[in-house]
Protein backbone atom coordinates (compact mmCIF):
# COMPACT_ATOMS: atom_id res chain seq x y z
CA UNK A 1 68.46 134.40 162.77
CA UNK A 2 66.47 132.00 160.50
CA UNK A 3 67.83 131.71 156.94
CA UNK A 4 66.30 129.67 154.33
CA UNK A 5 68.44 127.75 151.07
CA UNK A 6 66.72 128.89 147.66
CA UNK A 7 63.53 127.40 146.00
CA UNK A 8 62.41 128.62 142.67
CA UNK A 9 59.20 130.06 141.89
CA UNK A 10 58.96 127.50 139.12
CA UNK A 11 60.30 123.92 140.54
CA UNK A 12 60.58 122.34 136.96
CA UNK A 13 63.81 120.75 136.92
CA UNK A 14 64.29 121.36 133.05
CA UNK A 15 61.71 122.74 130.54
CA UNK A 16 62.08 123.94 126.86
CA UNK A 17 61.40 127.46 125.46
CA UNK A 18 61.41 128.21 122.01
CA UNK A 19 61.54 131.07 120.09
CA UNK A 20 61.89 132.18 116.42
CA UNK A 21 65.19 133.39 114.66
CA UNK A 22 65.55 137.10 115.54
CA UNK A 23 63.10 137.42 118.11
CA UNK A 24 63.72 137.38 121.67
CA UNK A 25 63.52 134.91 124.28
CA UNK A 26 62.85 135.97 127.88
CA UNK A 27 63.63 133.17 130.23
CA UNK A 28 62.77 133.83 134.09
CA UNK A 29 64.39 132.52 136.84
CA UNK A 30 62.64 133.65 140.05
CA UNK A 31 64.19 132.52 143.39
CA UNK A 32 62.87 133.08 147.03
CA UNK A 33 65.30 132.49 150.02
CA UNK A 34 66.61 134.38 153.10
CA UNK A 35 69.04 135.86 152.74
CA UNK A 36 67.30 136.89 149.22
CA UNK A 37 69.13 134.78 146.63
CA UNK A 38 71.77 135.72 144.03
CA UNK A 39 70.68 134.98 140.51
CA UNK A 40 73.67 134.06 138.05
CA UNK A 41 73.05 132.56 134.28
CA UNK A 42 75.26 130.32 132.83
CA UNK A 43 75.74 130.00 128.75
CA UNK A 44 75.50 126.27 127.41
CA UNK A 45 79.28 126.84 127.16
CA UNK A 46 79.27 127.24 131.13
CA UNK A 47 80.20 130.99 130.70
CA UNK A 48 78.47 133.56 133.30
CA UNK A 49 76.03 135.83 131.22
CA UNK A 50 76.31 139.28 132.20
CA UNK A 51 74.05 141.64 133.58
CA UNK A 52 72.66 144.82 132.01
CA UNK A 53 73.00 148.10 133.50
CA UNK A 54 69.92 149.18 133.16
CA UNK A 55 70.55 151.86 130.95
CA UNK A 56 68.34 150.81 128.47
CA UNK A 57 71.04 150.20 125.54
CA UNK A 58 72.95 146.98 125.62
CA UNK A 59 76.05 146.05 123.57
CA UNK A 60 75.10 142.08 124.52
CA UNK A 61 73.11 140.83 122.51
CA UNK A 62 72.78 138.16 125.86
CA UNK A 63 72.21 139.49 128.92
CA UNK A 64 70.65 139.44 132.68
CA UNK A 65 68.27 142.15 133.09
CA UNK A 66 68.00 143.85 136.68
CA UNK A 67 64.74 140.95 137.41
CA UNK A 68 67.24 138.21 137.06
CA UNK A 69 65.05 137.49 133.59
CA UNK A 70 67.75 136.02 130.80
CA UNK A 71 67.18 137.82 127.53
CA UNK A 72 68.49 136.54 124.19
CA UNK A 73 68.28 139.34 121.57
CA UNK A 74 68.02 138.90 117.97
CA UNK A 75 68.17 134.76 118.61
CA UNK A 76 70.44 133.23 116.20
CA UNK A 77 70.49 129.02 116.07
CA UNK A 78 73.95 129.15 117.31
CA UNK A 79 72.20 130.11 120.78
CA UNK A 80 70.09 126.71 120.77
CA UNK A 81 71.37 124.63 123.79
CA UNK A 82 71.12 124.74 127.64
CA UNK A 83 71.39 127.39 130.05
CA UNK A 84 71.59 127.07 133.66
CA UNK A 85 69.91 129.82 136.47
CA UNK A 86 71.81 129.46 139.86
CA UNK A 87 69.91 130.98 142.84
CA UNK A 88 72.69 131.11 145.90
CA UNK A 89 72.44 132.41 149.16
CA UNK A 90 74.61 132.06 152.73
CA UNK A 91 72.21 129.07 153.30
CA UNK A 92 73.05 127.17 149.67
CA UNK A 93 72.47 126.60 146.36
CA UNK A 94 69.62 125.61 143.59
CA UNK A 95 70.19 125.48 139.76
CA UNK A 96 67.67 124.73 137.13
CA UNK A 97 68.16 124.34 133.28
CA UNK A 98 66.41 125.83 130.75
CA UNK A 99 66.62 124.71 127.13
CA UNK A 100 66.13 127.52 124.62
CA UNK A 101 65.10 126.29 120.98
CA UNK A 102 65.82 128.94 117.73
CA UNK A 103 63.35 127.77 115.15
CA UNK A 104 64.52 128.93 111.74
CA UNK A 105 62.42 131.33 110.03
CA UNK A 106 59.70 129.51 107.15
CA UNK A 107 59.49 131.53 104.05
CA UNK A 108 56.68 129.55 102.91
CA UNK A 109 59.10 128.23 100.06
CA UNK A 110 56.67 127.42 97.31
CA UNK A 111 57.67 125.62 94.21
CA UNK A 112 55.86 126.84 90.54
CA UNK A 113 56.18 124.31 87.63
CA UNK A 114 56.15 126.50 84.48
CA UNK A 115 53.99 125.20 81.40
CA UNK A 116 51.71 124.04 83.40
């Protein structure tokens, strides 16, 4: 039997996704491999992200959906940084880091001089 190490759909080593405080970032990490590849997620803190259970309501505001997509709910700035998709199968391993950007929200601050 043939089996094949992981290779990502999208072979960019690193690449930057940004996204504006409180929406939410959807980051895919599509892997092809036989067998087919396990997709894990890793915080820039090196913790595993966990996957949803496809109920539909989530009590992480960070998780895995069932597509292997990273979503980031409600994106704060604290979850700026680096996070890491690992595709492994029987035949090895690939990673590939993605660096999410939270761009604070402009108000359009004006400034009004009275008297004038």
């Amino acid at each position: 039997m043939m089996t094949s190490p992981p290779a990502f759909t999208d072979d960019r080593q690193y690449h930057v996704v940004k996204v504006q405080q409180g929406a939410t970032a959807k980051i895919r990490c599509q892997a092809t491999g036989d067998p087919a590849p396990t997709v894990t997620w890793y915080s820039p803190g090196r913790r595993v992200i966990p996957r949803s259970l496809g109920s539909g309501y989530y009590f992480e505001r960070v998780v895995v959906v069932s597509d292997g997509t990273l979503e980031v709910r409600l994106a704060q700035k604290a979850d700026t940084g680096n996070y890491t998709c690992r595709a492994s199968n029987s035949a090895g391993e690939k990673s590939m880091v993605v660096g999410l950007e939270v761009q604070a929200l402009n108000y359009g601050m004006s400034v009004f001089c009275a008297g004038e």
